[in-house]
PDB file of N, CA and C in Angstrom:
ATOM      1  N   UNK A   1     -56.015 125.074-199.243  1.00  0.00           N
ATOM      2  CA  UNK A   1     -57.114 125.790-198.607  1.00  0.00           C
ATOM      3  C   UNK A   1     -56.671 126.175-197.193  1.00  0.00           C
ATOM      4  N   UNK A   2     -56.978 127.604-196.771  1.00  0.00           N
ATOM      5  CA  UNK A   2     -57.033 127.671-195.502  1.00  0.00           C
ATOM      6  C   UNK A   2     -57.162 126.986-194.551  1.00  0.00           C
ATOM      7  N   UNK A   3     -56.842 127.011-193.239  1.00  0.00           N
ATOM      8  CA  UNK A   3     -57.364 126.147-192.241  1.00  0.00           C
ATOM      9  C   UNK A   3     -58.395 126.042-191.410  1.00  0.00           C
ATOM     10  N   UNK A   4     -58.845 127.514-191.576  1.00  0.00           N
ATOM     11  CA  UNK A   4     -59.912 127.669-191.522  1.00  0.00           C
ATOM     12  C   UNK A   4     -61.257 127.643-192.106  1.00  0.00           C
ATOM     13  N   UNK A   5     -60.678 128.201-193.043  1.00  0.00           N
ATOM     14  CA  UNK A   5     -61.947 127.866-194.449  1.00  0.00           C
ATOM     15  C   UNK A   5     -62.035 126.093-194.681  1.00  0.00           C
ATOM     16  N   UNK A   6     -60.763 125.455-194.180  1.00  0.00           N
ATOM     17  CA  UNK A   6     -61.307 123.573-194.545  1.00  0.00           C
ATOM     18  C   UNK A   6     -62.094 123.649-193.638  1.00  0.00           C
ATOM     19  N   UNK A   7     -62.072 123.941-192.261  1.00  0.00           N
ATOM     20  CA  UNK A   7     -62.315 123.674-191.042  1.00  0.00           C
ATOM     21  C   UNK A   7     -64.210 123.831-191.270  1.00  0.00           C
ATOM     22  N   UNK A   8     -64.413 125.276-191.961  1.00  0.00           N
ATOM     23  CA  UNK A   8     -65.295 125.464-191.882  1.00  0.00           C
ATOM     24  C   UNK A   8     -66.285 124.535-193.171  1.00  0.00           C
ATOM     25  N   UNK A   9     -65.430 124.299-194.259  1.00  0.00           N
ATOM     26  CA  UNK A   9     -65.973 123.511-195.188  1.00  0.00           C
ATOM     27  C   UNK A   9     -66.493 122.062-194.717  1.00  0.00           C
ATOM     28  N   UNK A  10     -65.435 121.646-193.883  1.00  0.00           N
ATOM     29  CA  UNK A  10     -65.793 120.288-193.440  1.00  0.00           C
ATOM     30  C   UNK A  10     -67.001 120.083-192.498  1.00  0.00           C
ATOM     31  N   UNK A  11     -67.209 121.295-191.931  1.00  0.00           N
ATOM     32  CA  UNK A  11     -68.474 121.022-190.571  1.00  0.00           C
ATOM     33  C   UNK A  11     -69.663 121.583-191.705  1.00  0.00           C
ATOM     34  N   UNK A  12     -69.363 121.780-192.713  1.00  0.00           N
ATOM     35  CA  UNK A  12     -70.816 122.336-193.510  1.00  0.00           C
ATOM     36  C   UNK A  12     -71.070 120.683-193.979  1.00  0.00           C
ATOM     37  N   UNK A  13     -69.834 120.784-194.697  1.00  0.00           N
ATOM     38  CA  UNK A  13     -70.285 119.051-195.211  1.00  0.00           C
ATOM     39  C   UNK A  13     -70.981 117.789-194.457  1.00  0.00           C
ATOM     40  N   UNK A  14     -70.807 117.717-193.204  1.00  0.00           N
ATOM     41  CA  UNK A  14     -70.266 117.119-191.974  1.00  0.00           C
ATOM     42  C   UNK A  14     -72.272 117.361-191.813  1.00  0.00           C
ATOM     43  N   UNK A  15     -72.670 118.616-191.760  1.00  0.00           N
ATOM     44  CA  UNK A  15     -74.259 119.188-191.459  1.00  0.00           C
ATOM     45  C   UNK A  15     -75.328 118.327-192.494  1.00  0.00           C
ATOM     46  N   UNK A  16     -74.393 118.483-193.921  1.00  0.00           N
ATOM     47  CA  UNK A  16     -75.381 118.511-195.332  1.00  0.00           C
ATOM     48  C   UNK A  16     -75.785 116.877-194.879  1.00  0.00           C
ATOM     49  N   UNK A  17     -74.660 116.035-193.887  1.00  0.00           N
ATOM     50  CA  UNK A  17     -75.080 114.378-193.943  1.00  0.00           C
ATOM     51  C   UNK A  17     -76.073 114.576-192.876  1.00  0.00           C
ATOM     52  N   UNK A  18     -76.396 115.337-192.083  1.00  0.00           N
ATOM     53  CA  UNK A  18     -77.106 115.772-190.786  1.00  0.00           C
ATOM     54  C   UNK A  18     -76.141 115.012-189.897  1.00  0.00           C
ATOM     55  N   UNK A  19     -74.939 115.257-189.673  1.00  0.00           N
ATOM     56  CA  UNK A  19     -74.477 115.591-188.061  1.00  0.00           C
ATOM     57  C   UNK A  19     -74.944 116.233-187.369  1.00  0.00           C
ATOM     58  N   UNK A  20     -74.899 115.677-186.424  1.00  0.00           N
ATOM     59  CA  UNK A  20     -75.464 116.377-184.746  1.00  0.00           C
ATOM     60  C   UNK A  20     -74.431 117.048-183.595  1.00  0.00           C
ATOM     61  N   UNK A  21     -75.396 117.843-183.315  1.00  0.00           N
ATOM     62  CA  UNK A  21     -73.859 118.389-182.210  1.00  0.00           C
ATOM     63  C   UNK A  21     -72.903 118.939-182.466  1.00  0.00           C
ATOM     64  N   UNK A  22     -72.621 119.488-183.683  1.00  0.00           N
ATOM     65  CA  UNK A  22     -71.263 119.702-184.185  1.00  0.00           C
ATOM     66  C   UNK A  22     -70.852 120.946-183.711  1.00  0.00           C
ATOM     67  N   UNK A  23     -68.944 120.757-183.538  1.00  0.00           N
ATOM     68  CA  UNK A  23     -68.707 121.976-182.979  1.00  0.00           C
ATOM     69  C   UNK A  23     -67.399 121.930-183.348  1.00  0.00           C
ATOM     70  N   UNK A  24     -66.660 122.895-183.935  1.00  0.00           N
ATOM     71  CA  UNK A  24     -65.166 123.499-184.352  1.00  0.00           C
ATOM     72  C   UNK A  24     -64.404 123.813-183.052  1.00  0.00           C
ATOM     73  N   UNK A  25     -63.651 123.565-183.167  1.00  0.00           N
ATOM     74  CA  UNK A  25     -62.714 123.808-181.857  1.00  0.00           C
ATOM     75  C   UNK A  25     -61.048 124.084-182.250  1.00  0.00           C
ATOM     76  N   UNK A  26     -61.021 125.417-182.440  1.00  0.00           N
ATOM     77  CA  UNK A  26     -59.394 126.383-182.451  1.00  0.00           C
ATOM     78  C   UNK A  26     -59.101 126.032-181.814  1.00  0.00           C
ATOM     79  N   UNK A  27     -57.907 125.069-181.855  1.00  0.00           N
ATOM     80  CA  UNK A  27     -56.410 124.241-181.035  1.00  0.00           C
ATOM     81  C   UNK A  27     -55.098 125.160-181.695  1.00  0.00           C
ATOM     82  N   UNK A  28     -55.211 126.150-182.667  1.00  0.00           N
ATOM     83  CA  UNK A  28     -53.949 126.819-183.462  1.00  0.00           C
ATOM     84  C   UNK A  28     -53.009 126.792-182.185  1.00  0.00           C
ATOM     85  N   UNK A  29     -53.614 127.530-181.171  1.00  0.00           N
ATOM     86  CA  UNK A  29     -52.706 127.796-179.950  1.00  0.00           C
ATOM     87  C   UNK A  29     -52.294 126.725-178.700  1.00  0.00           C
ATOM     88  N   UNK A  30     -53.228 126.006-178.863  1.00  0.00           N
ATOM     89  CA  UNK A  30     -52.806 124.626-177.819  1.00  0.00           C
ATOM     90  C   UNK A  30     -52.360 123.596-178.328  1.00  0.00           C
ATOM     91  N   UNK A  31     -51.899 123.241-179.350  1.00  0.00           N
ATOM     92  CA  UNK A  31     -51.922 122.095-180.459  1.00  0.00           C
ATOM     93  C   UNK A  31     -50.995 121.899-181.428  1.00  0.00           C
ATOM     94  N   UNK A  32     -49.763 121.063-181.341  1.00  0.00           N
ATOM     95  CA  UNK A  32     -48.842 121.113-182.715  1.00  0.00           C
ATOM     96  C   UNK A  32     -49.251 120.361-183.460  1.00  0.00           C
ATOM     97  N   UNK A  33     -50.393 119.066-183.487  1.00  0.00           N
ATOM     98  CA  UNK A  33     -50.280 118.164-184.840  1.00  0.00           C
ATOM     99  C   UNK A  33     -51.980 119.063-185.640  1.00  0.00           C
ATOM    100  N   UNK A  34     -52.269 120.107-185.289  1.00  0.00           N
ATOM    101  CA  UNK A  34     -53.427 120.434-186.190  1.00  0.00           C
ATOM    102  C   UNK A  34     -53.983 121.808-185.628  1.00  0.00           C
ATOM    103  N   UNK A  35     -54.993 122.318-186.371  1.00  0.00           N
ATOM    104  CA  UNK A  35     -55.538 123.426-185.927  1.00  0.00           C
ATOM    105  C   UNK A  35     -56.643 123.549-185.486  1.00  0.00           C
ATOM    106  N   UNK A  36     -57.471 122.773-186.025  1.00  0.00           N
ATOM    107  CA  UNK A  36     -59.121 122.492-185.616  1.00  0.00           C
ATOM    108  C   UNK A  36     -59.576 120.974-185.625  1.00  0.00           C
ATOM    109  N   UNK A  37     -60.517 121.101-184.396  1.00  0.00           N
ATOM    110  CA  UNK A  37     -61.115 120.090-184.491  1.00  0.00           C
ATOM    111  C   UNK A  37     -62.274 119.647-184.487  1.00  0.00           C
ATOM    112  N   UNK A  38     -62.839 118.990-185.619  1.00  0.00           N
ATOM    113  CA  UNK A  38     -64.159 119.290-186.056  1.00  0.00           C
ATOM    114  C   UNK A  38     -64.887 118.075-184.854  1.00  0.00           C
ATOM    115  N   UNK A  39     -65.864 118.202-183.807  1.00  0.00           N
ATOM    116  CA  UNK A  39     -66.782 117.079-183.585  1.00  0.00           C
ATOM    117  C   UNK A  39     -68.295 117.253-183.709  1.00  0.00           C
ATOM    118  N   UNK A  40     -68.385 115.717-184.523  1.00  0.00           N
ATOM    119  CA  UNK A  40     -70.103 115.729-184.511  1.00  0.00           C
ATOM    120  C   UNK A  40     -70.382 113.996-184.019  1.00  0.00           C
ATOM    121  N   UNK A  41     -71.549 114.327-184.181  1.00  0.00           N
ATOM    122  CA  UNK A  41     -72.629 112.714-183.804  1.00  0.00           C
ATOM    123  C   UNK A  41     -72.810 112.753-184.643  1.00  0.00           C
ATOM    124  N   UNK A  42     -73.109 110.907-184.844  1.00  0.00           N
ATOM    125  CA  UNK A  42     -74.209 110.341-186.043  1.00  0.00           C
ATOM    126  C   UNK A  42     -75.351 109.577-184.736  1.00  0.00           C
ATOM    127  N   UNK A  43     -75.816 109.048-185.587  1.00  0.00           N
ATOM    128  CA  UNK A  43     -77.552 108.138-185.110  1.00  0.00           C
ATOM    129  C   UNK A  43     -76.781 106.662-184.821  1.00  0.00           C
ATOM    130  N   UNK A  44     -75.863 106.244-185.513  1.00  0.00           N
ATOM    131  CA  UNK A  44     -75.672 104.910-185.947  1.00  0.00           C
ATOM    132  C   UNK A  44     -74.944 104.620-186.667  1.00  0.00           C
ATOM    133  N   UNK A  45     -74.402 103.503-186.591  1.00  0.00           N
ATOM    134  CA  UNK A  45     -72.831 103.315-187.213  1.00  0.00           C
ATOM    135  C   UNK A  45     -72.749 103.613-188.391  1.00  0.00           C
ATOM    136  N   UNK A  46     -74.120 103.376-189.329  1.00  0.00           N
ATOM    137  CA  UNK A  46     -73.975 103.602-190.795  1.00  0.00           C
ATOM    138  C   UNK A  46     -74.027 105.073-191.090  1.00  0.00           C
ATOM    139  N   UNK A  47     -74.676 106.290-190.066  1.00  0.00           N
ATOM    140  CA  UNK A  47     -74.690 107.294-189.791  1.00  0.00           C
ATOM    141  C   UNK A  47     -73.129 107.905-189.897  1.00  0.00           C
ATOM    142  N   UNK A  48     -72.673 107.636-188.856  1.00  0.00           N
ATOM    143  CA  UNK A  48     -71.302 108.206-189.094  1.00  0.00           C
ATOM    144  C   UNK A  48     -70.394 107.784-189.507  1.00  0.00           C
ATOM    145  N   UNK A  49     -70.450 106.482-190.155  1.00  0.00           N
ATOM    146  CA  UNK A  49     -69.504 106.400-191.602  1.00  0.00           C
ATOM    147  C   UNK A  49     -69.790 107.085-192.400  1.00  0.00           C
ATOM    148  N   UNK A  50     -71.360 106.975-192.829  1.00  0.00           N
ATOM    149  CA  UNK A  50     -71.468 107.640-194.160  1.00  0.00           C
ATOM    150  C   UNK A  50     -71.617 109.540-193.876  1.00  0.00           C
ATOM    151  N   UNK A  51     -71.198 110.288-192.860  1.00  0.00           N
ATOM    152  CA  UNK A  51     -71.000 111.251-192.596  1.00  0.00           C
ATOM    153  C   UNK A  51     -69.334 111.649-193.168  1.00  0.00           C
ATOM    154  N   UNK A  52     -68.734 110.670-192.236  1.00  0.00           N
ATOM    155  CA  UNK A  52     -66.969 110.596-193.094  1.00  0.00           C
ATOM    156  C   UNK A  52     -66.981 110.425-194.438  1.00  0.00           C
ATOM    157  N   UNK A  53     -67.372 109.375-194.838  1.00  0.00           N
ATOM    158  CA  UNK A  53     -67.130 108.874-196.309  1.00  0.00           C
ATOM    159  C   UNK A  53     -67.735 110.519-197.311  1.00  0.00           C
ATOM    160  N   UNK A  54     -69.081 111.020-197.142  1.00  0.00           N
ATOM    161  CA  UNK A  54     -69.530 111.735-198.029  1.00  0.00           C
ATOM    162  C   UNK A  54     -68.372 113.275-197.837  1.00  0.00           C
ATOM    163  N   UNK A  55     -68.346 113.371-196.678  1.00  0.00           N
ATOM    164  CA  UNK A  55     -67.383 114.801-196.160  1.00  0.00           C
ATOM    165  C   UNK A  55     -65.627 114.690-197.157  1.00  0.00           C
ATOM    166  N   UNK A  56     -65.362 112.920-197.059  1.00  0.00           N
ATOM    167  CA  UNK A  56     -64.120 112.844-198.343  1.00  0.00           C
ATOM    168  C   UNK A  56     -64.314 112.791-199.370  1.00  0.00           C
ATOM    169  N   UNK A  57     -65.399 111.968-199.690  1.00  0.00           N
ATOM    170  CA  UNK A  57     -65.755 112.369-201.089  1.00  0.00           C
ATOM    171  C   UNK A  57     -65.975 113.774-201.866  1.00  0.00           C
ATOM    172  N   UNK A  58     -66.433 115.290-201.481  1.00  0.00           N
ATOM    173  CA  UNK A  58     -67.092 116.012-201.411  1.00  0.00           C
ATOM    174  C   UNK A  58     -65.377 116.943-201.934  1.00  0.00           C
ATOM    175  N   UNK A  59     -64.783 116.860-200.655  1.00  0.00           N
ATOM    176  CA  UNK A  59     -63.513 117.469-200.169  1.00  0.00           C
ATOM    177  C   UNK A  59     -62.499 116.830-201.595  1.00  0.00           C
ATOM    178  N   UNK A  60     -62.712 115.569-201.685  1.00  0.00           N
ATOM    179  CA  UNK A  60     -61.654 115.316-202.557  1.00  0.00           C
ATOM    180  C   UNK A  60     -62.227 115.444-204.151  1.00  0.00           C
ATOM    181  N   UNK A  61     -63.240 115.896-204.372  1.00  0.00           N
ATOM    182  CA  UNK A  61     -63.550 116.567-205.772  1.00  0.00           C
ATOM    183  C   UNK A  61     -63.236 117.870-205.642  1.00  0.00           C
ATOM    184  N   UNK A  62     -63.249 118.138-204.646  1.00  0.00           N
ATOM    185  CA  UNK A  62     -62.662 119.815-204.605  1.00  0.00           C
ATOM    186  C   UNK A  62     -61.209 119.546-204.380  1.00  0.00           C
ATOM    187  N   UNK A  63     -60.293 118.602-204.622  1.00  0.00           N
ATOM    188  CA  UNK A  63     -59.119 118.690-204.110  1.00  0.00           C
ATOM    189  C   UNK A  63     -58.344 118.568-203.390  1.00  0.00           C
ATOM    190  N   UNK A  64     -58.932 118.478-202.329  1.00  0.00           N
ATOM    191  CA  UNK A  64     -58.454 118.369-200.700  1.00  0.00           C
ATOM    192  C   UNK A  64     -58.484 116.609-200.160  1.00  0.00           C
ATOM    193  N   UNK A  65     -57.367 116.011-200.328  1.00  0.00           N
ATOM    194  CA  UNK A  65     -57.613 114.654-199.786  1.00  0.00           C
ATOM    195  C   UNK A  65     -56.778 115.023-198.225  1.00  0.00           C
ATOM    196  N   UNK A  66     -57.719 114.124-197.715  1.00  0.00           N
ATOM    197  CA  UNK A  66     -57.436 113.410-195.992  1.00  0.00           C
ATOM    198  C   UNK A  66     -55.966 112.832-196.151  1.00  0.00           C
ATOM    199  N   UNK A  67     -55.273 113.106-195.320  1.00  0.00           N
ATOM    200  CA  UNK A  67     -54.094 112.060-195.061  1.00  0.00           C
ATOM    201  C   UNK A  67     -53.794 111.089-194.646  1.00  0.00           C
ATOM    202  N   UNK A  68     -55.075 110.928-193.800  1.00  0.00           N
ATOM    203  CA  UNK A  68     -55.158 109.200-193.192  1.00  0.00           C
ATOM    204  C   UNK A  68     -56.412 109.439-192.568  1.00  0.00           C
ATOM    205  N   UNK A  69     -57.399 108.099-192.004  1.00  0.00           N
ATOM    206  CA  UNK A  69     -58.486 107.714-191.915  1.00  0.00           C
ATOM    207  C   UNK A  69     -57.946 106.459-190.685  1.00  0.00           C
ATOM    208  N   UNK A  70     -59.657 106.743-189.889  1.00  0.00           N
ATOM    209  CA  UNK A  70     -59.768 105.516-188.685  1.00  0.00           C
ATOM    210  C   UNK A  70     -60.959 105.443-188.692  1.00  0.00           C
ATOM    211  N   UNK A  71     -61.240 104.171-188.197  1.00  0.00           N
ATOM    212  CA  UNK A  71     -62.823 103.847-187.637  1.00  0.00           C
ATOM    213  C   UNK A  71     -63.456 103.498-188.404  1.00  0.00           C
ATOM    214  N   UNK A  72     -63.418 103.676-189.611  1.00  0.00           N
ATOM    215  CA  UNK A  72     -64.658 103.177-190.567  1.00  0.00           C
ATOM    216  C   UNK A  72     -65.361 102.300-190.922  1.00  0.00           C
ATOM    217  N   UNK A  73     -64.210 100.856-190.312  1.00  0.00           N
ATOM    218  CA  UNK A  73     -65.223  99.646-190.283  1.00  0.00           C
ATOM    219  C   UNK A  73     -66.219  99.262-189.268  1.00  0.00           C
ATOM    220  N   UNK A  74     -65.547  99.999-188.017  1.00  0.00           N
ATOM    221  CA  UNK A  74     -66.271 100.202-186.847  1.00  0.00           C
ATOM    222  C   UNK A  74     -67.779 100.951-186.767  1.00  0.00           C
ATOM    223  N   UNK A  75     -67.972 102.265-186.975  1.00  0.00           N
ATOM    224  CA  UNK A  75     -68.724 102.740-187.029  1.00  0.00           C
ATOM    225  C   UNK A  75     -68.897 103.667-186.020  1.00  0.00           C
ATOM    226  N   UNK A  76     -68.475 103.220-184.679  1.00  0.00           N
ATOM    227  CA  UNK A  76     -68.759 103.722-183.638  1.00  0.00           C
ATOM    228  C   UNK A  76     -68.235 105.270-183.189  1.00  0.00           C
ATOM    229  N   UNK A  77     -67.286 105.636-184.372  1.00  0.00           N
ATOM    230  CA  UNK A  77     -66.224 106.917-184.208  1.00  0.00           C
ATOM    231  C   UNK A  77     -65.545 106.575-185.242  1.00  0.00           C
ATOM    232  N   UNK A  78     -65.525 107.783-186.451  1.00  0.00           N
ATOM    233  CA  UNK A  78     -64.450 107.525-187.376  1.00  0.00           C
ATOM    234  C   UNK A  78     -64.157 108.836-187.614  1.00  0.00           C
ATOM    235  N   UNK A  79     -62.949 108.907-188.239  1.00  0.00           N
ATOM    236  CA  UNK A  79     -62.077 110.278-188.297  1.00  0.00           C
ATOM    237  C   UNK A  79     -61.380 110.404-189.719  1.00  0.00           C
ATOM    238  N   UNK A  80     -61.469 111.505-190.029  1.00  0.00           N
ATOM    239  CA  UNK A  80     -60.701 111.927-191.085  1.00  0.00           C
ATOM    240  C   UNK A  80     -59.791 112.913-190.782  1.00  0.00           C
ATOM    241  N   UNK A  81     -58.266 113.096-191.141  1.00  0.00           N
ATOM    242  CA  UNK A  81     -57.228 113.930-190.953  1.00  0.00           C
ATOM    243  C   UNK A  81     -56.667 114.558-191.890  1.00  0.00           C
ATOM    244  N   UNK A  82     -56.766 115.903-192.134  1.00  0.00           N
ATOM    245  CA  UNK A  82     -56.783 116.557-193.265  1.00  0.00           C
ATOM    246  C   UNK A  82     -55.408 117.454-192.805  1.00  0.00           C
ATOM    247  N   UNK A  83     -54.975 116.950-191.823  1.00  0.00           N
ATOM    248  CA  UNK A  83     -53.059 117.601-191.428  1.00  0.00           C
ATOM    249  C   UNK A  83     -53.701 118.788-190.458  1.00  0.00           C
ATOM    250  N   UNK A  84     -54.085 120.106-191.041  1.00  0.00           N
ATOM    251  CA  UNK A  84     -54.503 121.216-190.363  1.00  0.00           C
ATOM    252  C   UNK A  84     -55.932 121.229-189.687  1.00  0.00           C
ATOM    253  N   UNK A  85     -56.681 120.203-190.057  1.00  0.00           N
ATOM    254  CA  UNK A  85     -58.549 120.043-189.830  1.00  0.00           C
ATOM    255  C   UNK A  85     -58.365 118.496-189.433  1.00  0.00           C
ATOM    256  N   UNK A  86     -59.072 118.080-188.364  1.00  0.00           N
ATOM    257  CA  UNK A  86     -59.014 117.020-188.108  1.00  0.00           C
ATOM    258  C   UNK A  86     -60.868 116.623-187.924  1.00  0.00           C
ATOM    259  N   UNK A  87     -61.232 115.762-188.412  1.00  0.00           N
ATOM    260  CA  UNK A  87     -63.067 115.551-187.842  1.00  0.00           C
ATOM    261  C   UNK A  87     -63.047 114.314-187.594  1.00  0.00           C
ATOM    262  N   UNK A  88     -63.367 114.140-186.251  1.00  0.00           N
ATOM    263  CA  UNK A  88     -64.512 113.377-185.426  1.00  0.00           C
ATOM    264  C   UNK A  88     -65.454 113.221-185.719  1.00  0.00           C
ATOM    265  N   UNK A  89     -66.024 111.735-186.183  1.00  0.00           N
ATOM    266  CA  UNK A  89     -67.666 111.656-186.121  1.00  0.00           C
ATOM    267  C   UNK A  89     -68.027 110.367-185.109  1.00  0.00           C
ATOM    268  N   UNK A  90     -68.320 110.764-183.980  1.00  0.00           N
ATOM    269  CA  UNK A  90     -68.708 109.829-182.861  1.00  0.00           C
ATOM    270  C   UNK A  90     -70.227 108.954-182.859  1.00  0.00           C
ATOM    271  N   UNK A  91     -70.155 107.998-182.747  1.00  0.00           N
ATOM    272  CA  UNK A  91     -71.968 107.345-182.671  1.00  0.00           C
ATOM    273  C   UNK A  91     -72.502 108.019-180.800  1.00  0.00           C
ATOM    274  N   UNK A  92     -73.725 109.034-181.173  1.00  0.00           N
ATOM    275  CA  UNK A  92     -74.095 109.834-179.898  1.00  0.00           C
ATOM    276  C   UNK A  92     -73.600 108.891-178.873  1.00  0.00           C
ATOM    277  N   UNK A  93     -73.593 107.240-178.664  1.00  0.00           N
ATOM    278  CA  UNK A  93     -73.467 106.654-177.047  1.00  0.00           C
ATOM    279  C   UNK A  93     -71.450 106.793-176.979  1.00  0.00           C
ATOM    280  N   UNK A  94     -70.894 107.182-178.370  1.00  0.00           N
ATOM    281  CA  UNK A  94     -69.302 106.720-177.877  1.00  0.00           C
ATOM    282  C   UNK A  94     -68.623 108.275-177.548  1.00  0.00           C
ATOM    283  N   UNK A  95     -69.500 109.276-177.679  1.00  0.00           N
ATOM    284  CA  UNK A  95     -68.896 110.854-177.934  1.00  0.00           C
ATOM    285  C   UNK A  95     -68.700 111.250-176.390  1.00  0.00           C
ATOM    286  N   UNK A  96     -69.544 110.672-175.361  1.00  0.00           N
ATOM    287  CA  UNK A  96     -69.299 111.274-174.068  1.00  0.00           C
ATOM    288  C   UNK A  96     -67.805 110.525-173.309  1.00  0.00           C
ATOM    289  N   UNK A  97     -67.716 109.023-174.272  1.00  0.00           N
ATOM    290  CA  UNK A  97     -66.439 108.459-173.457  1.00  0.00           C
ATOM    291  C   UNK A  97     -65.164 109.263-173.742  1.00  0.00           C
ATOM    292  N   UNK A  98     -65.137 109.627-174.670  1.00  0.00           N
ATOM    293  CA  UNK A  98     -63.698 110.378-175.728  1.00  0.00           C
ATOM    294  C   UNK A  98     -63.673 112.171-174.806  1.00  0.00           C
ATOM    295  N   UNK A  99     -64.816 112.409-174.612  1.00  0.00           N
ATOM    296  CA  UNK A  99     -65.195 114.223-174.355  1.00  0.00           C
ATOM    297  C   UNK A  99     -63.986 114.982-174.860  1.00  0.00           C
ATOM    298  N   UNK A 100     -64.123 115.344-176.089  1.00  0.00           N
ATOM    299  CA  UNK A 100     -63.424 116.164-177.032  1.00  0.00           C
ATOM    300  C   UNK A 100     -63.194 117.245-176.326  1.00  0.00           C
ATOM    301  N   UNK A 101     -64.770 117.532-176.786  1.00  0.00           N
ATOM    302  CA  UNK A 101     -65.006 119.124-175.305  1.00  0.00           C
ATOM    303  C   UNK A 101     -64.403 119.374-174.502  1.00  0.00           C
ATOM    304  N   UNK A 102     -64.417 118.483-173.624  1.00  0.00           N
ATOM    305  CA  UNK A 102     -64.075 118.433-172.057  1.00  0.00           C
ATOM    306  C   UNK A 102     -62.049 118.625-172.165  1.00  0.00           C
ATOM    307  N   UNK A 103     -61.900 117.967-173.256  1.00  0.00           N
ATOM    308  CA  UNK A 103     -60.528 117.422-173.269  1.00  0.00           C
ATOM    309  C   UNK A 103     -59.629 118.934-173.508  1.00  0.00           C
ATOM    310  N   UNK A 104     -60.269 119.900-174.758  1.00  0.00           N
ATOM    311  CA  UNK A 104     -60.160 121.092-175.423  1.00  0.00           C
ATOM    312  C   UNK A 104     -61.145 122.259-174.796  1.00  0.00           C
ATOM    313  N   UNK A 105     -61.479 122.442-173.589  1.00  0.00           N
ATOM    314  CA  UNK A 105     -62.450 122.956-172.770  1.00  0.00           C
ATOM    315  C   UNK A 105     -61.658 124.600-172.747  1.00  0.00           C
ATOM    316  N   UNK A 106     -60.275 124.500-172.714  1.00  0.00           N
ATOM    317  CA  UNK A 106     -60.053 126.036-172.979  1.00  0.00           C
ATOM    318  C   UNK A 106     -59.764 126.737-174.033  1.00  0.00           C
ATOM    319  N   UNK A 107     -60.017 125.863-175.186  1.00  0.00           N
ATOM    320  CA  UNK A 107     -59.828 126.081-176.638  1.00  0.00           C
ATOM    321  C   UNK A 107     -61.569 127.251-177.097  1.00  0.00           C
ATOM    322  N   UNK A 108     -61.285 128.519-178.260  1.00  0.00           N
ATOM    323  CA  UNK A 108     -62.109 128.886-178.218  1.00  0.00           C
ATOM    324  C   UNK A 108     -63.227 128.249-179.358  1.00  0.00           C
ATOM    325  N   UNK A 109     -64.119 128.098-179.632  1.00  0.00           N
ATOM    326  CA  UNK A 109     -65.568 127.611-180.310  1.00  0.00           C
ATOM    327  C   UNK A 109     -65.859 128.621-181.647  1.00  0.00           C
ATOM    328  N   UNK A 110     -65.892 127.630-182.537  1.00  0.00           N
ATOM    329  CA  UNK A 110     -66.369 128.402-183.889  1.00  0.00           C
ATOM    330  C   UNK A 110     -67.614 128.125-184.257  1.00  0.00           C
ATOM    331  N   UNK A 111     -68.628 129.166-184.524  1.00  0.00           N
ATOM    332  CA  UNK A 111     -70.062 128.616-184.333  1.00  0.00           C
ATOM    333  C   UNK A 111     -70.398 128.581-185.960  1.00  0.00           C
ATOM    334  N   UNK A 112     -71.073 127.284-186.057  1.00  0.00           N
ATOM    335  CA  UNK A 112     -71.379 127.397-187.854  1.00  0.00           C
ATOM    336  C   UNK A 112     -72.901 127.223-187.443  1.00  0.00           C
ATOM    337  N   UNK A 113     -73.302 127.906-188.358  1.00  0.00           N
ATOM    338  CA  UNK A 113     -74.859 128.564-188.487  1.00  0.00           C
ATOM    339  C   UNK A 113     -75.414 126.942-189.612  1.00  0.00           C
ATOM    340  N   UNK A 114     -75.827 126.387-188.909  1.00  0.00           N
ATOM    341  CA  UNK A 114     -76.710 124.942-189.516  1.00  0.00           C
ATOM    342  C   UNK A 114     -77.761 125.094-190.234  1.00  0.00           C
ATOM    343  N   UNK A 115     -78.450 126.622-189.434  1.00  0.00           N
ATOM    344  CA  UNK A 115     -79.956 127.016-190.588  1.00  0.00           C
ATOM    345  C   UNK A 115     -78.826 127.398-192.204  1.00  0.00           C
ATOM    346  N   UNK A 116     -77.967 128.414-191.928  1.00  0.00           N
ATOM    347  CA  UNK A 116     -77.861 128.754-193.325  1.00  0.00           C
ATOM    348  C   UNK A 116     -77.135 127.582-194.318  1.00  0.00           C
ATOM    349  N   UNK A 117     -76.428 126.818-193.410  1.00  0.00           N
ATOM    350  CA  UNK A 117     -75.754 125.498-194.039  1.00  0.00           C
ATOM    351  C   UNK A 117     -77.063 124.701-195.102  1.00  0.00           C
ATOM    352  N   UNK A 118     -77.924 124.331-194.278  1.00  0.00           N
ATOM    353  CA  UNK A 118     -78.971 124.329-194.985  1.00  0.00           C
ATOM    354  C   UNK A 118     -79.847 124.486-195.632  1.00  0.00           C
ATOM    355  N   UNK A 119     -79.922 125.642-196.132  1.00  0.00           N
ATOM    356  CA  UNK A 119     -80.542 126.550-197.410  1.00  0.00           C
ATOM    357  C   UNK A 119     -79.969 127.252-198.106  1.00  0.00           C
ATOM    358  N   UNK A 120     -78.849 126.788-198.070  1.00  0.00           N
ATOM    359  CA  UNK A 120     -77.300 127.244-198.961  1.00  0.00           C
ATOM    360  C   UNK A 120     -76.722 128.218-198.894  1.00  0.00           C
ATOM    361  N   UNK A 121     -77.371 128.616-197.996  1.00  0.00           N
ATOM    362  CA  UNK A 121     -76.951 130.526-197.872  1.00  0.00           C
ATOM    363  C   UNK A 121     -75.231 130.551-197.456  1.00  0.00           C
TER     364      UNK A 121
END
């Protein structure tokens, strides 16, 4: 799959668990280990595990397995690495220590439309 089209598959998936905040971030040009980087919030640790866990599950019936995994026993931030798509799922109090954003601040923003994510459009 594209890297873009995962990129964009994964922040739909990433929505369907209700992530918060989420935002794509084109690194193609600043970045040799990946191309995008997906970040969202959960509510709570069980929140953004089970945001990761359903986004691999989902991905890997379609084919696409992760190459490696962090955080998951934790809760507090766990990640899935898909080589070209990388996603962040931060618990809202651990996302301001990491600032993805801040970190990738001249990287440009891919906006995924959450209403249509949600009514399947």
């Amino acid at each position: 799959m594209e890297s873009e089209t995962l990129a964009r598959r994964v922040a739909d998936l990433a929505l369907d668990r209700k992530a918060l905040d989420l935002i794509v971030i084109d690194v193609r040009n600043l970045s040799t280990y990946t191309d995008f980087i997906v970040v969202a919030s959960g509510t709570s640790d069980r929140h953004v595990q089970s945001v990761v866990e359903q986004v691999a599950a989902e991905l890997r019936d379609e084919g696409v397995r992760a190459i490696g995994s962090e955080g998951l026993s934790e809760g507090q931030w766990a990640l899935l690495d898909f080589g070209s798509v990388v996603l962040h799922v931060f618990h809202q109090f651990t996302r301001g220590i990491y600032d993805l954003e801040g970190l990738w601040k001249s990287a440009p923003r891919i906006v995924i439309n959450a209403s249509a994510t949600a009514s399947g459009a």
